[in-house]
Protein backbone atom coordinates (compact mmCIF):
# COMPACT_ATOMS: atom_id res chain seq x y z
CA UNK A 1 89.00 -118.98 18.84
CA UNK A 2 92.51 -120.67 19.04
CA UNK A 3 93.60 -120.37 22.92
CA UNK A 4 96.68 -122.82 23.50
CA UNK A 5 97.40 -124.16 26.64
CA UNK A 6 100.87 -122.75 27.49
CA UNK A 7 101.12 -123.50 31.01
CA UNK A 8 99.93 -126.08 34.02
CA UNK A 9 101.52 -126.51 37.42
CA UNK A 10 100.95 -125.52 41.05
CA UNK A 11 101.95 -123.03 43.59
CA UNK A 12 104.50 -123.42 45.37
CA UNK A 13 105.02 -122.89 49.61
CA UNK A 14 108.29 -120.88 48.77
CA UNK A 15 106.18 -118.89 46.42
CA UNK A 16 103.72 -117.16 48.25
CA UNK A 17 104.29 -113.57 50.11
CA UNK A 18 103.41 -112.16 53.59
CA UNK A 19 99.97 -111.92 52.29
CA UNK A 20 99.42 -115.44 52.06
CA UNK A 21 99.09 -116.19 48.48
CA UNK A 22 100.66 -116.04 45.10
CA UNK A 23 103.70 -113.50 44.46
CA UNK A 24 103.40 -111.76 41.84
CA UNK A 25 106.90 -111.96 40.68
CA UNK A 26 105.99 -115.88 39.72
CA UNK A 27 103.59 -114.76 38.01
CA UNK A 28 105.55 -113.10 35.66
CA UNK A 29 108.15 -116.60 35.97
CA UNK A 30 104.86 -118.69 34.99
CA UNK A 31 104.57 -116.34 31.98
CA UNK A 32 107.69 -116.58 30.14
CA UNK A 33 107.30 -119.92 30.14
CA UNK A 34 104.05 -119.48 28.67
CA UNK A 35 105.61 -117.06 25.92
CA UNK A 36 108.08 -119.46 25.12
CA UNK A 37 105.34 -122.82 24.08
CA UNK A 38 103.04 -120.08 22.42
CA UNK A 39 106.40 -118.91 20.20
CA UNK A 40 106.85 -122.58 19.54
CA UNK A 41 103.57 -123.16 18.35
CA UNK A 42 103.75 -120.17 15.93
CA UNK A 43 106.72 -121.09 15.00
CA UNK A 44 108.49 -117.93 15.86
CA UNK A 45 110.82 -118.40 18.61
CA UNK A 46 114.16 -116.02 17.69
CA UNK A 47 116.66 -116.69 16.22
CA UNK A 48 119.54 -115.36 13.48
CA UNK A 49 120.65 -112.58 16.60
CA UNK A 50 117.06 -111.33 17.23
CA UNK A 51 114.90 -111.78 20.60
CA UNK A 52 111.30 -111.28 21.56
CA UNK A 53 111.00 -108.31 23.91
CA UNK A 54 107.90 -106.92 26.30
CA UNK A 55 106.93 -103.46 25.78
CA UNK A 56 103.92 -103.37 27.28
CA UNK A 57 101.92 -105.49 29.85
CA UNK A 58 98.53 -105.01 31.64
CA UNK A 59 97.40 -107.59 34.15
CA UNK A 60 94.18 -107.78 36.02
CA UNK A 61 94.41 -110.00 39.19
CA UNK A 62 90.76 -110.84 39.73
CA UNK A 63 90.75 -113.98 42.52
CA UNK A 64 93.70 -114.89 44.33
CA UNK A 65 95.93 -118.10 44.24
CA UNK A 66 97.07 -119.57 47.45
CA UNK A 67 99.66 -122.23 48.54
CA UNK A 68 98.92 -125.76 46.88
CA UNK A 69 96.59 -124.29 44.51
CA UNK A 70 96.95 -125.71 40.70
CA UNK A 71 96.15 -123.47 38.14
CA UNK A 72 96.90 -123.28 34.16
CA UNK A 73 97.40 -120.76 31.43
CA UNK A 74 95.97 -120.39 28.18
CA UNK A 75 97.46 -118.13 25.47
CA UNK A 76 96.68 -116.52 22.45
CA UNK A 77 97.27 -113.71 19.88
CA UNK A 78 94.97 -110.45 19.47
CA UNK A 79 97.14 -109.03 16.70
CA UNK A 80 100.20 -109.03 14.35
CA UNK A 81 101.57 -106.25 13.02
CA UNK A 82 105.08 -104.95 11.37
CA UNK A 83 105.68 -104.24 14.78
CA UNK A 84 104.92 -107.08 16.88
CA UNK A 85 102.39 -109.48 18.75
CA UNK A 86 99.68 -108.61 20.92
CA UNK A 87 99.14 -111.28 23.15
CA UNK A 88 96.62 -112.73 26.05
CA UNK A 89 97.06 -114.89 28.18
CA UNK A 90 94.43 -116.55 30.84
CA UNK A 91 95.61 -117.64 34.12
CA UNK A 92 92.40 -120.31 35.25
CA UNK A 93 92.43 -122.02 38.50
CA UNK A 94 92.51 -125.52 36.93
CA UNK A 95 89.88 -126.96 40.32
CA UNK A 96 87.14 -124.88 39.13
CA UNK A 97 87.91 -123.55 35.79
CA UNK A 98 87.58 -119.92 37.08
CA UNK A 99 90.06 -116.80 35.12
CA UNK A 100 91.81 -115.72 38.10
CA UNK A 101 94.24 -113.59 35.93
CA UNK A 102 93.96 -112.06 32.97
CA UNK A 103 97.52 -110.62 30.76
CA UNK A 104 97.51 -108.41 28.30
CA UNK A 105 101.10 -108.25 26.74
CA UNK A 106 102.64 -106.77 23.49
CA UNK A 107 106.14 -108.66 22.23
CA UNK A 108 108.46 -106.82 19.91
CA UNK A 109 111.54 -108.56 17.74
CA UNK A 110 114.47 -107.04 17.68
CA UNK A 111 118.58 -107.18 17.30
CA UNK A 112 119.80 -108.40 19.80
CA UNK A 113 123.23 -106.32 20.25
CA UNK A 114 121.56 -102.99 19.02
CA UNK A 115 117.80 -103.22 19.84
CA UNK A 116 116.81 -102.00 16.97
CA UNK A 117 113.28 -103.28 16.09
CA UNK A 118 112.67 -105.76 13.35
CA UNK A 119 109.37 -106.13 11.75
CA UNK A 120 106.87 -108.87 11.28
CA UNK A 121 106.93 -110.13 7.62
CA UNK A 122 103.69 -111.42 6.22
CA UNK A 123 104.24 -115.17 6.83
CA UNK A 124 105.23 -114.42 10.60
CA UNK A 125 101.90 -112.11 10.46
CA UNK A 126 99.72 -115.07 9.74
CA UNK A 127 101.55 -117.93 11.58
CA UNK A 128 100.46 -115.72 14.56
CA UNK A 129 97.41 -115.00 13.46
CA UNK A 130 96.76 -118.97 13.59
CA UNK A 131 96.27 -118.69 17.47
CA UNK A 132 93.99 -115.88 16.94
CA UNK A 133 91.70 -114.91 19.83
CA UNK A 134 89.23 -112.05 20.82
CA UNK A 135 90.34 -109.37 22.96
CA UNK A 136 89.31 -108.46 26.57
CA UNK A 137 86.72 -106.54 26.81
CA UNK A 138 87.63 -102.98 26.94
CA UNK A 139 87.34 -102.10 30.76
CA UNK A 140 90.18 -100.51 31.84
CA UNK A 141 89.68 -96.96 33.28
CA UNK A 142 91.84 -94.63 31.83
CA UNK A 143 94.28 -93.27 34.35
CA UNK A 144 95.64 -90.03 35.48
CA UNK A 145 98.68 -89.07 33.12
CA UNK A 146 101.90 -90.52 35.46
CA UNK A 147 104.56 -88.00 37.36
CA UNK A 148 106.78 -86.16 35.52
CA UNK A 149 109.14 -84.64 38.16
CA UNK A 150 110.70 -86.38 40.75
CA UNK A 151 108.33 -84.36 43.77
CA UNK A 152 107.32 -87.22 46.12
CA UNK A 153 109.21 -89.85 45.12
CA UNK A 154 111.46 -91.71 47.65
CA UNK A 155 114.14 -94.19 46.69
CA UNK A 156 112.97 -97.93 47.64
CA UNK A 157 114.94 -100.45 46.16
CA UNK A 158 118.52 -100.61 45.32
CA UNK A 159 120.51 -103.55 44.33
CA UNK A 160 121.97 -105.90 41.14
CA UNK A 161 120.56 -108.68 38.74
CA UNK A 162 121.95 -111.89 40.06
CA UNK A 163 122.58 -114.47 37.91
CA UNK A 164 119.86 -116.65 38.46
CA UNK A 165 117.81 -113.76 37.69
CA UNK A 166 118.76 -113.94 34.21
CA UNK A 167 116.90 -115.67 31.40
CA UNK A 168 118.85 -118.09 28.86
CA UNK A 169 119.97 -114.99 26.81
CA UNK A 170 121.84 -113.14 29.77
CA UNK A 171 118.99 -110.69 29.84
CA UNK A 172 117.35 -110.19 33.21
CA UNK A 173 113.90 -111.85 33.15
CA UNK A 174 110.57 -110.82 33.92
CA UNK A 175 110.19 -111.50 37.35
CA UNK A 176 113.85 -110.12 38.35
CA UNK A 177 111.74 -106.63 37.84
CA UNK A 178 108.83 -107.37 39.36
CA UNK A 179 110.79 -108.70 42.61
CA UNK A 180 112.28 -105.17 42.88
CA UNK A 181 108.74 -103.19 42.45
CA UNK A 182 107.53 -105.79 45.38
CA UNK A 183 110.19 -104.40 47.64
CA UNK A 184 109.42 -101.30 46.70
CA UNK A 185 105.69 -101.69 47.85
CA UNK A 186 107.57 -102.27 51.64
CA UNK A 187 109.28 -99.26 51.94
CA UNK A 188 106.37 -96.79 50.29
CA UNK A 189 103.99 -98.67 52.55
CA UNK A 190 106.41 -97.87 55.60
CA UNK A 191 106.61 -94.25 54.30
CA UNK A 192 103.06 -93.19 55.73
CA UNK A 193 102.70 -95.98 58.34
CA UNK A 194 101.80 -99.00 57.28
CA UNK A 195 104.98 -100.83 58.48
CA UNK A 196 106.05 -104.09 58.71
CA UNK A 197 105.29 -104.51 62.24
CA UNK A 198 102.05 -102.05 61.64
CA UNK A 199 101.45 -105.14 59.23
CA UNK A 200 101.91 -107.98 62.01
CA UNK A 201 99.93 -106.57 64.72
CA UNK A 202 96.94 -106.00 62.64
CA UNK A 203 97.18 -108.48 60.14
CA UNK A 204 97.00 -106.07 57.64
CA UNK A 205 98.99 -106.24 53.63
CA UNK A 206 98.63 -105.08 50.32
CA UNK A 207 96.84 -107.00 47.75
CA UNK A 208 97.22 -106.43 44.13
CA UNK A 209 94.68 -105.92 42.05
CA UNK A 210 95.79 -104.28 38.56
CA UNK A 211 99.62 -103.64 36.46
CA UNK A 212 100.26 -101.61 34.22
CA UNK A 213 103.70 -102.37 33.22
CA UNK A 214 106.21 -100.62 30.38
CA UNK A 215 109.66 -101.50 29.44
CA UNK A 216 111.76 -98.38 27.91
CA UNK A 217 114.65 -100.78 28.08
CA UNK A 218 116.46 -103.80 29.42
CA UNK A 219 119.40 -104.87 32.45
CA UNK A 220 121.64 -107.56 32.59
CA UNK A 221 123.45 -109.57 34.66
CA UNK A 222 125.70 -107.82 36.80
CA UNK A 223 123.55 -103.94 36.50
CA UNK A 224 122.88 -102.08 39.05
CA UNK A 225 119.10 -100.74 39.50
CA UNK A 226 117.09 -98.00 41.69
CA UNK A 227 113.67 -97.92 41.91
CA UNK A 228 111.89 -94.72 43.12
CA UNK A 229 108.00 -94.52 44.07
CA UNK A 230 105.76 -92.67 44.89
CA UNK A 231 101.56 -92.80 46.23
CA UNK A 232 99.40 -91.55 42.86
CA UNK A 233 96.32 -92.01 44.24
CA UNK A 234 94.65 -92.74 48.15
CA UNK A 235 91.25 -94.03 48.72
CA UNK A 236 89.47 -95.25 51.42
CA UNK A 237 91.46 -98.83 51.20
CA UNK A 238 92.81 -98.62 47.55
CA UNK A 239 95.69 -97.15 46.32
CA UNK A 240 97.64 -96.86 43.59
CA UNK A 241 101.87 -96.87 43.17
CA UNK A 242 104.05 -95.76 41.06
CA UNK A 243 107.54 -96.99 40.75
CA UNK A 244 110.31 -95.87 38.13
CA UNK A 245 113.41 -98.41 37.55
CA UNK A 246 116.68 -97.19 36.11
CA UNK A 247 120.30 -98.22 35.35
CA UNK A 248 122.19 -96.79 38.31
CA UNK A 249 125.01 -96.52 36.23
CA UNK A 250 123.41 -94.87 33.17
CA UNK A 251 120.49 -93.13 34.91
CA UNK A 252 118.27 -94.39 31.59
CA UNK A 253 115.01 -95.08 32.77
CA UNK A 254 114.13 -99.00 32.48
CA UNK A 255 110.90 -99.54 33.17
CA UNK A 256 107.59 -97.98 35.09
CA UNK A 257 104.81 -99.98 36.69
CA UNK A 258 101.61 -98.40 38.38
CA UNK A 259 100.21 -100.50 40.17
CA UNK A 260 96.69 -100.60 42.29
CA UNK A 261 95.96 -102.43 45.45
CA UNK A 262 93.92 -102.96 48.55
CA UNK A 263 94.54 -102.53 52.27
CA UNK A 264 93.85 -106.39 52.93
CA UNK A 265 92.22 -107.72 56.04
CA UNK A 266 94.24 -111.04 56.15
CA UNK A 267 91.37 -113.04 58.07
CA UNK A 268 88.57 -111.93 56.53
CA UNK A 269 90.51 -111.68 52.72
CA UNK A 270 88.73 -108.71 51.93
CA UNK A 271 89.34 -104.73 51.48
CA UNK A 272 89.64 -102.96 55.02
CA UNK A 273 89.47 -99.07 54.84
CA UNK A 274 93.19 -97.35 55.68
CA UNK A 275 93.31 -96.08 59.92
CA UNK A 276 92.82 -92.13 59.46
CA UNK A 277 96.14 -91.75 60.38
CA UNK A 278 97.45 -93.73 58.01
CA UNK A 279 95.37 -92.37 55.36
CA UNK A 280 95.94 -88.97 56.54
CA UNK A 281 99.68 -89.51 55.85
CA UNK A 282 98.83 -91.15 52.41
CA UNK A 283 97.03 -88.37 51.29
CA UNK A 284 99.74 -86.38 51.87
CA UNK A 285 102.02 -88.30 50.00
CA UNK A 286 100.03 -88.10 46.76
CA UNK A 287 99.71 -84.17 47.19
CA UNK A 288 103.82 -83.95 47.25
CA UNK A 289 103.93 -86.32 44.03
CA UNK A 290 101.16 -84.06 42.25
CA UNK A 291 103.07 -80.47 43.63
């Protein structure tokens, strides 16, 4: 086993969402920078025009992170093959030692200006292999095949990558997408009730448990984007969202995430089955997207 520390720090007040704890968005921030000191280890950060893309990237958020907290990541690689790295990555809540988060990720090289994939050659294939780890154990449910018409879907987020958004290629980074698919929560929330003020008076939010994110392409400064989403699943406090991101110039489809979470009863941090009403309106929802 070859994990690499790749990560240590703290959460931040100005991190942390109306749930009270860690946004996911920074965790995605925390894990470029762990990409980055696991591609210097390996010696393979890009370079001669190429870059190091995400594909895929499967996260399991098992124990929440709160303001204050300090926590760590270690890294490592499950495989290398002609066309890329499979990657883990721990995130450990550095007071106890305890995996709060666990990443699964695969990274693909390719040109730069045409994206056209470039694959490992052997001595790239075992400098990875150097950092070589076991895999998670296998036990993810399969899910439902995702929508393939637009039935259900409303539009919930619509803006631009910002500058600052942008990682030191010009290329919008990780977290720039998962900031949009957090606003999108709000607004298919809202859709069968559980509002913002809903939210407020019964100290109620969503709390992440489980990503499942794909990249089909990239944005850059300056693009426009639209996310669409829709309610895949309702039970009796879990559901499960699923959000499309496009160019909204181009129309080409960006990147998906479904995503599963938890009607949260903030005093009590724990699951708090959806108001009939609510759920009533939920179940609705999925029953247009599945039409």
């Amino acid at each position: 086993m070859s994990w690499l520390e790749t990560y240590r720090g703290t959460v931040n007040r100005w991190e942390v969402d109306n749930v009270d704890h860690f946004t996911v968005a920074f965790y995605f921030a925390r894990l470029e920078d762990a990409i980055q000191a696991l591609l210097h280890d390996l010696r393979l950060e890009a370079a001669d025009g190429r870059t190091w893309v995400t594909t895929n990237c499967d996260v399991r958020y098992q124990r929440e992170l709160r303001v204050g907290d300090i926590l760590h990541f270690r890294s490592g690689v499950v495989g290398a093959d002609d066309e890329g790295l499979r990657l883990v990555h721990e995130v450990i809540d550095s007071d106890d030692g305890t995996v709060c988060t666990t990443i699964e990720q695969t990274l693909v090289l390719v040109d730069r200006a045409s994206r056209k994939l470039h694959a490992l050659d052997t001595g790239q294939r075992q400098a990875a292999l150097a950092r070589r780890v076991e895999p998670p154990a296998a036990d993810k449910q399969p899910l439902p095949p995702p929508p393939t018409s637009d039935l259900g879907f409303i539009d919930s987020t619509r803006d631009a990558i910002k500058p600052a958004e942008a990682d030191a290629l010009g290329d919008a980074a990780l977290a720039a997408y998962i900031h949009r698919f957090s606003a999108a929560n709000a607004h298919v929330l809202a859709a069968f009730g559980m509002t913002p003020e809903y939210c407020r008076r019964e100290n109620r939010g969503l709390s992440t448990f489980e990503f499942r994110l794909r990249f089909l392409g990239s944005l850059r400064v300056g693009d426009l984007l639209l996310v669409r989403s829709t309610l895949v699943h309702v039970g009796s406090s879990s559901m499960r969202i699923f959000h499309r991101l496009t160019n909204a110039r181009t129309g080409a489809l960006v990147a998906t995430l479904e995503q599963s979470g938890v009607h949260l009863d903030l005093d009590a941090r724990r699951p708090s089955p959806l108001p009939p009403p609510l759920r009533e309106r939920a179940l609705a929802m999925v029953a247009r997207a599945g039409s």
